[in-house]
PDB file of N, CA and C in Angstrom:
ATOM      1  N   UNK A   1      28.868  96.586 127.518  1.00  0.00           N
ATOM      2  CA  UNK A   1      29.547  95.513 128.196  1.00  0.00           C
ATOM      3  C   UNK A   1      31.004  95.384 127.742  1.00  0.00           C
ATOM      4  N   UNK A   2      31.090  95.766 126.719  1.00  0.00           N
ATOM      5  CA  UNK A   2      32.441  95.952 126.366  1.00  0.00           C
ATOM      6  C   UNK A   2      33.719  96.760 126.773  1.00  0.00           C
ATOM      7  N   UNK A   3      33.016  98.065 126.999  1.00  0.00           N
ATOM      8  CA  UNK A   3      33.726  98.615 127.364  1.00  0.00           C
ATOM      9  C   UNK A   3      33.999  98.660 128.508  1.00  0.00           C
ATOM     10  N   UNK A   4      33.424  97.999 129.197  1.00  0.00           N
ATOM     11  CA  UNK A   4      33.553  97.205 131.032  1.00  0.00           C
ATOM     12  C   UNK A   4      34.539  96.540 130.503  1.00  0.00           C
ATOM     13  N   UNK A   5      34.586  95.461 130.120  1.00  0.00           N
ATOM     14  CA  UNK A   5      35.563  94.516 129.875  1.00  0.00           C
ATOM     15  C   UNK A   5      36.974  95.124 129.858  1.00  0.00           C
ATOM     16  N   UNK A   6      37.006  96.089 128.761  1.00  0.00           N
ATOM     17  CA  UNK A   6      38.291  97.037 128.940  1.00  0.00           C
ATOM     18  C   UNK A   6      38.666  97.341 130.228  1.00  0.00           C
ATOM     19  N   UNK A   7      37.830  98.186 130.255  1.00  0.00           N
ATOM     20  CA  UNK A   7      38.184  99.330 131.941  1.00  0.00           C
ATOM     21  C   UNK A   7      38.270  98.393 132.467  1.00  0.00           C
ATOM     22  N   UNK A   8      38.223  97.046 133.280  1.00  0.00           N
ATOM     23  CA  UNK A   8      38.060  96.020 134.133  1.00  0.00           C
ATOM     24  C   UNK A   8      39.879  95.499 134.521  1.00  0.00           C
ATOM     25  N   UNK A   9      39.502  95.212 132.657  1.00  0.00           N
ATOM     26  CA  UNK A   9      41.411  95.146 132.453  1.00  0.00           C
ATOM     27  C   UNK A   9      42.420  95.807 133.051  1.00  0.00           C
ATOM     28  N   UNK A  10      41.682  97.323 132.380  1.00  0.00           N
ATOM     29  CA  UNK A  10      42.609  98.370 132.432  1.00  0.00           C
ATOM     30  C   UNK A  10      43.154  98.668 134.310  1.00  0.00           C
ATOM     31  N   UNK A  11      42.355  98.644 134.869  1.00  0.00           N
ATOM     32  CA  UNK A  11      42.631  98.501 136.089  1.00  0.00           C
ATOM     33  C   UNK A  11      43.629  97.492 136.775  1.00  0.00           C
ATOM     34  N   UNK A  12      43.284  96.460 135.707  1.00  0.00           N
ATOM     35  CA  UNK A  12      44.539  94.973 136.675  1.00  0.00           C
ATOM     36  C   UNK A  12      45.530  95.462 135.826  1.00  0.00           C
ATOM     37  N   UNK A  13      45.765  96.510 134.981  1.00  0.00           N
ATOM     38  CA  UNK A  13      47.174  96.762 134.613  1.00  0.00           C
ATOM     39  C   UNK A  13      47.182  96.248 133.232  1.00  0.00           C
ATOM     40  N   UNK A  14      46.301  95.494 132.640  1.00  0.00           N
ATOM     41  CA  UNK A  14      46.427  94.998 131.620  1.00  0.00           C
ATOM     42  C   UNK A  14      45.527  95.448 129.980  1.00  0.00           C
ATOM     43  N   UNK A  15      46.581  95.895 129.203  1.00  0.00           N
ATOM     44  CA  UNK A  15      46.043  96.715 127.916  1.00  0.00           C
ATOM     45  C   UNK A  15      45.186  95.929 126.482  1.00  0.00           C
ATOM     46  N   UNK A  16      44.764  95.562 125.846  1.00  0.00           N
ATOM     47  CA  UNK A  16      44.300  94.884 124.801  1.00  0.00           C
ATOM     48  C   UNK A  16      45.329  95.292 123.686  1.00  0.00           C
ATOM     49  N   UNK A  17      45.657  94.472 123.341  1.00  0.00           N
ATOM     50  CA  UNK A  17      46.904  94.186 122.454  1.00  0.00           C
ATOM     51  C   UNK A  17      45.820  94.299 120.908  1.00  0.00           C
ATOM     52  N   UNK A  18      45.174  93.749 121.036  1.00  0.00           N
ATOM     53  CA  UNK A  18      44.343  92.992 119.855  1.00  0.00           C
ATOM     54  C   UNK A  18      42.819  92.888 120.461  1.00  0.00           C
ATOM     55  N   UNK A  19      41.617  93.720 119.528  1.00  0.00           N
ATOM     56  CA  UNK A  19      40.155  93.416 119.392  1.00  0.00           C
ATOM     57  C   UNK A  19      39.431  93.329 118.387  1.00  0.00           C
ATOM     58  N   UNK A  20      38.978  92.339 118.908  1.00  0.00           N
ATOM     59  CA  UNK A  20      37.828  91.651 117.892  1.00  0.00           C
ATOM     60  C   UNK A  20      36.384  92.474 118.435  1.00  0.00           C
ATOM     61  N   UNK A  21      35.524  93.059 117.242  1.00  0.00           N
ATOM     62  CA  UNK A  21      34.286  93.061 117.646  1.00  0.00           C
ATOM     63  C   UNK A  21      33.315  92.902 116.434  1.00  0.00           C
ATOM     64  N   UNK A  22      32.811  91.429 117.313  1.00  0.00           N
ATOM     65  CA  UNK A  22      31.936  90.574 116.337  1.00  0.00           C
ATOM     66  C   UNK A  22      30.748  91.208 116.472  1.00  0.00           C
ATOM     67  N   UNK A  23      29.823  91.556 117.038  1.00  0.00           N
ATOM     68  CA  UNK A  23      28.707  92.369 116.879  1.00  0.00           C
ATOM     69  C   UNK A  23      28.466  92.701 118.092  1.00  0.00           C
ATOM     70  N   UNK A  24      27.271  93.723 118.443  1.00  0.00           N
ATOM     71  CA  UNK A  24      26.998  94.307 119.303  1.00  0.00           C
ATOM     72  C   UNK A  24      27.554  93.917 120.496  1.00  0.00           C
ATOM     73  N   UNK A  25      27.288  92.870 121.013  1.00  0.00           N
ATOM     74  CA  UNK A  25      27.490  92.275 122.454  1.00  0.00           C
ATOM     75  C   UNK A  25      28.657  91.039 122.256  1.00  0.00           C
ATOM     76  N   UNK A  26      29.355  91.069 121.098  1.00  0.00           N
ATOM     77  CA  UNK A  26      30.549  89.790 121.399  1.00  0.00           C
ATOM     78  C   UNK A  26      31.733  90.799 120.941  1.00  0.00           C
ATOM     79  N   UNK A  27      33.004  90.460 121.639  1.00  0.00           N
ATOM     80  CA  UNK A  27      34.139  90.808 121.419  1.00  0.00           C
ATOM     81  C   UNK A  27      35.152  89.836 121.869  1.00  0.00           C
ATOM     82  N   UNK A  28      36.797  90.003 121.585  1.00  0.00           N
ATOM     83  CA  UNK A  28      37.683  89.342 121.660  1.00  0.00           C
ATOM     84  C   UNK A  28      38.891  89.989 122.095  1.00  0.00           C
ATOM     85  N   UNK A  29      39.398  89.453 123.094  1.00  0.00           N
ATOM     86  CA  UNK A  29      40.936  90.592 123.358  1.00  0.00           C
ATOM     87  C   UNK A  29      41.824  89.283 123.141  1.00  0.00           C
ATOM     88  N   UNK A  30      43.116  90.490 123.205  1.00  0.00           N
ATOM     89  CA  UNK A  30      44.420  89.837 123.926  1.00  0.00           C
ATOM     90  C   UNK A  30      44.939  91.327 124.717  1.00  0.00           C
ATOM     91  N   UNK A  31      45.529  90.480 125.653  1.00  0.00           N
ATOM     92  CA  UNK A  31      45.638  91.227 126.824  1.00  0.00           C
ATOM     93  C   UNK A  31      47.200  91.187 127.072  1.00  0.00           C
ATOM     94  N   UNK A  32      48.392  92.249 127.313  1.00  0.00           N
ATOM     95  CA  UNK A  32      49.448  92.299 127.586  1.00  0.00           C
ATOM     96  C   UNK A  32      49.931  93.590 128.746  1.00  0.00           C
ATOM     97  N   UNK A  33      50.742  93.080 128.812  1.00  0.00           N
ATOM     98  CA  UNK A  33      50.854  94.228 130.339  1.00  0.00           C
ATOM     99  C   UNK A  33      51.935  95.371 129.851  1.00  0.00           C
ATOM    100  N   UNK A  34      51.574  96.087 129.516  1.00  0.00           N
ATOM    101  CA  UNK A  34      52.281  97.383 128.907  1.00  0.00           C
ATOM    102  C   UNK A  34      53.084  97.970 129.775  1.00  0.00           C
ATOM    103  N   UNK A  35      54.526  98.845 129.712  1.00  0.00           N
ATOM    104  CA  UNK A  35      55.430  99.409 130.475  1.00  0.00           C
ATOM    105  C   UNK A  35      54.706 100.533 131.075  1.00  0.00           C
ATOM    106  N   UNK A  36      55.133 100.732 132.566  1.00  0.00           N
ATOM    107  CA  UNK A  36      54.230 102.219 133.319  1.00  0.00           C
ATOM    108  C   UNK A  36      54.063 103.013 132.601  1.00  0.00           C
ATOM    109  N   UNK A  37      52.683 103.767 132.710  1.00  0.00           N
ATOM    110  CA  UNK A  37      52.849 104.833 131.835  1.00  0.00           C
ATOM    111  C   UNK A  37      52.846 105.363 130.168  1.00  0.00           C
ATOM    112  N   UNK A  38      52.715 103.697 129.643  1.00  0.00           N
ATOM    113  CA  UNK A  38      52.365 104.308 127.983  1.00  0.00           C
ATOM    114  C   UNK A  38      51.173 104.663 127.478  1.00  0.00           C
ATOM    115  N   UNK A  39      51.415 105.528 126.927  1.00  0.00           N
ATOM    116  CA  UNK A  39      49.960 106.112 126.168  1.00  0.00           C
ATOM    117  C   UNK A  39      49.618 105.272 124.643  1.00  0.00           C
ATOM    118  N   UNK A  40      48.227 105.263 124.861  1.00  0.00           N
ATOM    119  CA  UNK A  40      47.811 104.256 124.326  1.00  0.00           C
ATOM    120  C   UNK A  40      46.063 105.050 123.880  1.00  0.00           C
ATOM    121  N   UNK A  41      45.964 104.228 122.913  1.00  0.00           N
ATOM    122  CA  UNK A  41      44.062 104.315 122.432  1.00  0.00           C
ATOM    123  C   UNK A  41      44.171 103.017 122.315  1.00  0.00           C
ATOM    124  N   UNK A  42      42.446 102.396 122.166  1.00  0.00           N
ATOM    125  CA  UNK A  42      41.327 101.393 122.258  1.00  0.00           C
ATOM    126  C   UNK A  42      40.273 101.898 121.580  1.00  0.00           C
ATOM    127  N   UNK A  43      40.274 101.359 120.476  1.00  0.00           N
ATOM    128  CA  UNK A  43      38.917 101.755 119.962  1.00  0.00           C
ATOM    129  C   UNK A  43      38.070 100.607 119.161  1.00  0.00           C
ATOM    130  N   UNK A  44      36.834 100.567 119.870  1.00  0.00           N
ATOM    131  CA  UNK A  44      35.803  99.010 118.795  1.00  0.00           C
ATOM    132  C   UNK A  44      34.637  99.503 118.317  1.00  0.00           C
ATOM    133  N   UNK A  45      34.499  98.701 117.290  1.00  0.00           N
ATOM    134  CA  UNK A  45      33.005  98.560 116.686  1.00  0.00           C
ATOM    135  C   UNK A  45      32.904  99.774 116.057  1.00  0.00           C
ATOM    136  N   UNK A  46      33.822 100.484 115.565  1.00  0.00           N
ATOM    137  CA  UNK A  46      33.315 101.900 114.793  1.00  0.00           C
ATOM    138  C   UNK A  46      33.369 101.862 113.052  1.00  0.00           C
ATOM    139  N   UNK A  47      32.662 102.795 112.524  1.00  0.00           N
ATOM    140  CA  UNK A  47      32.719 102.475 111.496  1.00  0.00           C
ATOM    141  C   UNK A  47      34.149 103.299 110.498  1.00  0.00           C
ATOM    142  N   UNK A  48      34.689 103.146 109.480  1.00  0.00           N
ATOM    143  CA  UNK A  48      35.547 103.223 108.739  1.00  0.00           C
ATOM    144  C   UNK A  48      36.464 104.667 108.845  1.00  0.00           C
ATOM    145  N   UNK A  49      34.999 105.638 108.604  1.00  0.00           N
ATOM    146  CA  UNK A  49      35.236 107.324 108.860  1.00  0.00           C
ATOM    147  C   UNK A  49      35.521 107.232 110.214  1.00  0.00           C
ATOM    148  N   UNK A  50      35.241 106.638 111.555  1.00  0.00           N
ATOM    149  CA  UNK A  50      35.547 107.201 112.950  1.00  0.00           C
ATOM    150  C   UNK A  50      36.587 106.595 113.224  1.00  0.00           C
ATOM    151  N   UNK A  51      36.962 105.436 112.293  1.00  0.00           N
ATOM    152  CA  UNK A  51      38.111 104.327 112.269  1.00  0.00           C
ATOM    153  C   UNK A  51      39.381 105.572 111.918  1.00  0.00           C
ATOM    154  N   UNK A  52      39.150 106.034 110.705  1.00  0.00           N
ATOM    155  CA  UNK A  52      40.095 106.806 110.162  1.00  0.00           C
ATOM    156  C   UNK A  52      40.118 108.220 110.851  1.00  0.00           C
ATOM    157  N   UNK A  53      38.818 108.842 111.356  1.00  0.00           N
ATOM    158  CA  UNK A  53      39.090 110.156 112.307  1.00  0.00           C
ATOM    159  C   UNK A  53      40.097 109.893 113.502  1.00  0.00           C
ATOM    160  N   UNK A  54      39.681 108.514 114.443  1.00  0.00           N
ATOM    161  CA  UNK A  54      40.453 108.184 115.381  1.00  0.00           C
ATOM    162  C   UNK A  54      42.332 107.980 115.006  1.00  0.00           C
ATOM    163  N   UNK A  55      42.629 107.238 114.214  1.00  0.00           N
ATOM    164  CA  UNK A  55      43.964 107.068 113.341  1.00  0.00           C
ATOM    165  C   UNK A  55      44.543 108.351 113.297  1.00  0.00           C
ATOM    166  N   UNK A  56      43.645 109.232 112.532  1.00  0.00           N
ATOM    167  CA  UNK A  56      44.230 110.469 112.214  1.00  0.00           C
ATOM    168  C   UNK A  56      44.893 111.143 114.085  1.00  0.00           C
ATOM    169  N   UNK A  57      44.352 111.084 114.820  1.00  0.00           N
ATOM    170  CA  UNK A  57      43.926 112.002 116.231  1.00  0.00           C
ATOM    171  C   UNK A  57      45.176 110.973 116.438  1.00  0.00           C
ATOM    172  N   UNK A  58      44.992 109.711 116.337  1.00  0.00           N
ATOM    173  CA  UNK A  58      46.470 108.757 117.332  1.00  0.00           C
ATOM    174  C   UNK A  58      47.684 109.437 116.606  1.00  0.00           C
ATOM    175  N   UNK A  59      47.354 109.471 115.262  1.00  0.00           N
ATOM    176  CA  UNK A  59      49.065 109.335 115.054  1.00  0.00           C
ATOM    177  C   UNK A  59      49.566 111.039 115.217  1.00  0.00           C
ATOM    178  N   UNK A  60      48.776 112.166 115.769  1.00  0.00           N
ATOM    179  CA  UNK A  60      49.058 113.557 115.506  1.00  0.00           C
ATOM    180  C   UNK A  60      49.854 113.495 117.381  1.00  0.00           C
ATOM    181  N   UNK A  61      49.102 112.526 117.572  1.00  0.00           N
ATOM    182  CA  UNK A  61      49.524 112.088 119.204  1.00  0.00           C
ATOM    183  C   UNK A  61      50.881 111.305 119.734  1.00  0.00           C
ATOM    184  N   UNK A  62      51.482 110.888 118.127  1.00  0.00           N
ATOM    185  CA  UNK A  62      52.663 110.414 117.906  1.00  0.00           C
ATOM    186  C   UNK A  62      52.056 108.770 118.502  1.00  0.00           C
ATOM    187  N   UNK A  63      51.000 108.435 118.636  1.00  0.00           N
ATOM    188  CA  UNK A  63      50.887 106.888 118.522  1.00  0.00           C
ATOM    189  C   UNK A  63      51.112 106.073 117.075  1.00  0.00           C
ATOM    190  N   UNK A  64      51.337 104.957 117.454  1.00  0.00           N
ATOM    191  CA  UNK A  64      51.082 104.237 116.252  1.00  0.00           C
ATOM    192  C   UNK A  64      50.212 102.591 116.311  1.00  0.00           C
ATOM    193  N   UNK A  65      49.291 102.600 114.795  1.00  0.00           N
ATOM    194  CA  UNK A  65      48.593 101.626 115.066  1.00  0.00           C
ATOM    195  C   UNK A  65      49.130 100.075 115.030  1.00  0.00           C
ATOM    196  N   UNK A  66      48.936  99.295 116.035  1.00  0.00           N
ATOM    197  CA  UNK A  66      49.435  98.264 116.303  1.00  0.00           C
ATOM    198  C   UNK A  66      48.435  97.024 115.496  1.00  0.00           C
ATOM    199  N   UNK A  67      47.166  97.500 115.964  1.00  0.00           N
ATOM    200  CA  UNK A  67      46.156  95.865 115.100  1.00  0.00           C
ATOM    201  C   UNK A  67      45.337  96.675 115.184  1.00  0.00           C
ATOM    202  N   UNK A  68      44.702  95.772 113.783  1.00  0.00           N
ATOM    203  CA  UNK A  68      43.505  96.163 113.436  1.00  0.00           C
ATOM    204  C   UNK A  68      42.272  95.087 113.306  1.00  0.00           C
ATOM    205  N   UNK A  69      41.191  95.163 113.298  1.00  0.00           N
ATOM    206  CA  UNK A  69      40.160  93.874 113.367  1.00  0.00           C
ATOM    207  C   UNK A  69      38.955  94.610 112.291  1.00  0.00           C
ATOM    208  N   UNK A  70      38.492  94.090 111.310  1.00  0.00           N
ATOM    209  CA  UNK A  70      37.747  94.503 110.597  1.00  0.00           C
ATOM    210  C   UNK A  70      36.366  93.587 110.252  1.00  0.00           C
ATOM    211  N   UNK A  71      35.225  93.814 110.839  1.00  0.00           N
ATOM    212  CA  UNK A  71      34.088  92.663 110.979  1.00  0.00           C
ATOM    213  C   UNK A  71      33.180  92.049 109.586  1.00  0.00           C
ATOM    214  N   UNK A  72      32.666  91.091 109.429  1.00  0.00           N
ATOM    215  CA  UNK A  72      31.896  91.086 108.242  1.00  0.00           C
ATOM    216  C   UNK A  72      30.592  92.380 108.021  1.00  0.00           C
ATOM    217  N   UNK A  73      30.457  92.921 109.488  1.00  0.00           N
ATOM    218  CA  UNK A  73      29.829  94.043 109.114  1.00  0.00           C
ATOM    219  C   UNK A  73      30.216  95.437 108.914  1.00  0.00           C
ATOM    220  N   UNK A  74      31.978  95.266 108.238  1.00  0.00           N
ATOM    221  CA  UNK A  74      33.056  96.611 108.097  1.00  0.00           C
ATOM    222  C   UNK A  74      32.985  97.557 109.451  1.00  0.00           C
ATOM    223  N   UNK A  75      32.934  97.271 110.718  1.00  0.00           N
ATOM    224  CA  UNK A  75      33.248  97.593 111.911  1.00  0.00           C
ATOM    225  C   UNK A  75      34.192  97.821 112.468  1.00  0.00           C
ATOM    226  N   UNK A  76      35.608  98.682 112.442  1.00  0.00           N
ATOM    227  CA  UNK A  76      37.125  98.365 112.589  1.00  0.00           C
ATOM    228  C   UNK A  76      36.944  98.795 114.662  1.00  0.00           C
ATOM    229  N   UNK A  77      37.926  97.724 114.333  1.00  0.00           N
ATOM    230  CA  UNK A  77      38.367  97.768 115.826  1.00  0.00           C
ATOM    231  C   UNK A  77      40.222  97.956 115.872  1.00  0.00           C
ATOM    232  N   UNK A  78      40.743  99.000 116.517  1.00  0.00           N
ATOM    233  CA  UNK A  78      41.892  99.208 116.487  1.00  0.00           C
ATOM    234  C   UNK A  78      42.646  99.336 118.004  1.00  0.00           C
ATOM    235  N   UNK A  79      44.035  99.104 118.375  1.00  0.00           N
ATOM    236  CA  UNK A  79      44.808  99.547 119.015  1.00  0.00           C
ATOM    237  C   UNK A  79      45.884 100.353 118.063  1.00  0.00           C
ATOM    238  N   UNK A  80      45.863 101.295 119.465  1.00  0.00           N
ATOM    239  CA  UNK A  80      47.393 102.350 118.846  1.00  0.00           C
ATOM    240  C   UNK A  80      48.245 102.450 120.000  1.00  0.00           C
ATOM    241  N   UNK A  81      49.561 102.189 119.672  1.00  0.00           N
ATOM    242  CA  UNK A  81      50.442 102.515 121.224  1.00  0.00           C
ATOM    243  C   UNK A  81      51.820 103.307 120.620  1.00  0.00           C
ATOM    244  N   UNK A  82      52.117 103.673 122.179  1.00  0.00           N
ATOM    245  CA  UNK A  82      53.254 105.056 121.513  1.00  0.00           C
ATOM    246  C   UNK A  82      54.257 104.219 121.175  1.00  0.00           C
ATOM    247  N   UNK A  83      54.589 105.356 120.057  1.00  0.00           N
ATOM    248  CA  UNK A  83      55.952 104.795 119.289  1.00  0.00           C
ATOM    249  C   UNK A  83      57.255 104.195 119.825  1.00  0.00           C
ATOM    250  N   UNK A  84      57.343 104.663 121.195  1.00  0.00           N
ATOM    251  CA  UNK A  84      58.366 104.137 121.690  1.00  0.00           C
ATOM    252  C   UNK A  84      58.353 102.305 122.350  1.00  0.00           C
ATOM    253  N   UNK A  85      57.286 101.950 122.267  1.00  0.00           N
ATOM    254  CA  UNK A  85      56.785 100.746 123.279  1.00  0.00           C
ATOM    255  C   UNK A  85      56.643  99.964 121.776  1.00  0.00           C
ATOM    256  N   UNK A  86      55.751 100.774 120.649  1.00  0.00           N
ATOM    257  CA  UNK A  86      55.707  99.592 119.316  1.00  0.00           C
ATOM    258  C   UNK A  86      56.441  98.372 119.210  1.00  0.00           C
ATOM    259  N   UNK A  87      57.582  98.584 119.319  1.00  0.00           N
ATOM    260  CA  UNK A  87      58.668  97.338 119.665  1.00  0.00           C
ATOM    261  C   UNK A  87      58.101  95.931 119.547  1.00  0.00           C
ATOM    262  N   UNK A  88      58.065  96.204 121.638  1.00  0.00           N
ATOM    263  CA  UNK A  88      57.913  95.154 122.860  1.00  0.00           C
ATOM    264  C   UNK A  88      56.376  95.089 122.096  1.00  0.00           C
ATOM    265  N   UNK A  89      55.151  96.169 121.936  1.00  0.00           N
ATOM    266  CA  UNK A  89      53.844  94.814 121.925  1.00  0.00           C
ATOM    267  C   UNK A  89      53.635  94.418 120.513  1.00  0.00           C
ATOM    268  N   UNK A  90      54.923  94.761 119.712  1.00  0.00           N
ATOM    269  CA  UNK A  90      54.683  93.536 118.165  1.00  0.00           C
ATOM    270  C   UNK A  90      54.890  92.833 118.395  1.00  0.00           C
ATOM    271  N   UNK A  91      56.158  92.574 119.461  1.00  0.00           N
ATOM    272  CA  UNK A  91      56.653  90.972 119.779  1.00  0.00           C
ATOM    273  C   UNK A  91      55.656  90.345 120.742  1.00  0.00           C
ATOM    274  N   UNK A  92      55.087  91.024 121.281  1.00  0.00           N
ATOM    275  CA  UNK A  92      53.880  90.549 122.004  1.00  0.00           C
ATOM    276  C   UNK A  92      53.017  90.079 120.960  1.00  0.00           C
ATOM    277  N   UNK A  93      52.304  90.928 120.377  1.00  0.00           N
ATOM    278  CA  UNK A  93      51.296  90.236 118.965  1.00  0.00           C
ATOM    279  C   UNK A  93      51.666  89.476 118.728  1.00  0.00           C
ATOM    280  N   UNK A  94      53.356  88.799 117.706  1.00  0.00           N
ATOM    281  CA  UNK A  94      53.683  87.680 117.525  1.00  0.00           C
ATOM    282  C   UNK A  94      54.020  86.646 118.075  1.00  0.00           C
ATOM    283  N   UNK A  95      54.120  86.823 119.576  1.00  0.00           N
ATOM    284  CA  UNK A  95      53.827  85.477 120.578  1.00  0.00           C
ATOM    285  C   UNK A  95      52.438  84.918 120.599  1.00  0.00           C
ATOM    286  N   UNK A  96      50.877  85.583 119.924  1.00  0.00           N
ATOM    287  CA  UNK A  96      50.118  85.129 119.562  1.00  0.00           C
ATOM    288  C   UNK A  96      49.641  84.571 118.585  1.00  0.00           C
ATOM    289  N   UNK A  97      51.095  84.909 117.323  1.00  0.00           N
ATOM    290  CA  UNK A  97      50.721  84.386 115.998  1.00  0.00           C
ATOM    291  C   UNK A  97      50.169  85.315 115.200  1.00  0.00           C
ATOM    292  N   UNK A  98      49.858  87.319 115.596  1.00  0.00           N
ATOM    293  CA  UNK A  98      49.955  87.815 115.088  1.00  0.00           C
ATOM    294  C   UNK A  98      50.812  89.000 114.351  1.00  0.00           C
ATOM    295  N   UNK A  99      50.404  89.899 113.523  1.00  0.00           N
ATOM    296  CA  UNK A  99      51.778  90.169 113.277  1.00  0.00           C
ATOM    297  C   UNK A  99      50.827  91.675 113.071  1.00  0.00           C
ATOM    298  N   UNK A 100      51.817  93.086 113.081  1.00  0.00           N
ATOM    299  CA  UNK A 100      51.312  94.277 113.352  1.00  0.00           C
ATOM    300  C   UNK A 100      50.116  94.840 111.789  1.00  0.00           C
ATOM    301  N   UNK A 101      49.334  95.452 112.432  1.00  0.00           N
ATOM    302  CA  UNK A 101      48.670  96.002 111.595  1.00  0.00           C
ATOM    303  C   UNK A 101      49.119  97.094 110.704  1.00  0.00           C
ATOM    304  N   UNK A 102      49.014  96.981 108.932  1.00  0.00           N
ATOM    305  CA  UNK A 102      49.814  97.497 108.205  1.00  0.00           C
ATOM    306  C   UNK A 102      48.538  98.027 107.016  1.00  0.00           C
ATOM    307  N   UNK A 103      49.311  99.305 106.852  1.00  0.00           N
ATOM    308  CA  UNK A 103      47.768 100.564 106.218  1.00  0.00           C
ATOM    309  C   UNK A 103      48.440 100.259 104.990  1.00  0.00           C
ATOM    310  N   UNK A 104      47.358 100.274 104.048  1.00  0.00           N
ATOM    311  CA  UNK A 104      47.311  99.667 102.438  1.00  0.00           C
ATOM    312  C   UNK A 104      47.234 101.057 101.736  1.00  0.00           C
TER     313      UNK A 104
END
């Protein structure tokens, strides 16, 4: 059901800025309307290693990770968007009060 939710989006044009995934069947977006054409990943509910396989694959893709969501059951949920757009959807994140996801 989730990933309906995406694709649903993704169709009205609109990308997930930010996901939450609280367990199996609950999740959380924010939704922003990205410039034509940017390349982008979406990825929820995975665990740490597919968290970090995926990361690895975005950034060889020249993406970069924008947010991250990490569950009480260590579940990371990430966006990555291309480097050139990073910009415009941090300032997007921080019109929600968040601020970009930063690797420790």
């Amino acid at each position: 059901m989730l990933q309906a939710a995406i694709d649903f989006n993704l169709t009205l044009g609109l990308l997930p800025i930010y996901v939450e995934h609280r367990d199996s069947e609950t999740g959380r977006y924010l939704f922003w309307h990205p410039p034509d054409g940017m390349e982008f990943e979406v990825r929820s509910g995975r665990s740490e290693d597919h968290f970090r396989e995926f990361d690895e694959k975005a950034s060889d893709r020249g993406l970069a990770l924008l947010s991250l969501h990490i569950n009480e059951d260590r579940l990371y949920s990430a966006v990555w968007v291309a480097e050139e757009h990073l910009d415009s959807a941090t300032t997007s994140l921080n019109g929600f009060g968040l601020s970009r996801a930063a690797r420790s």
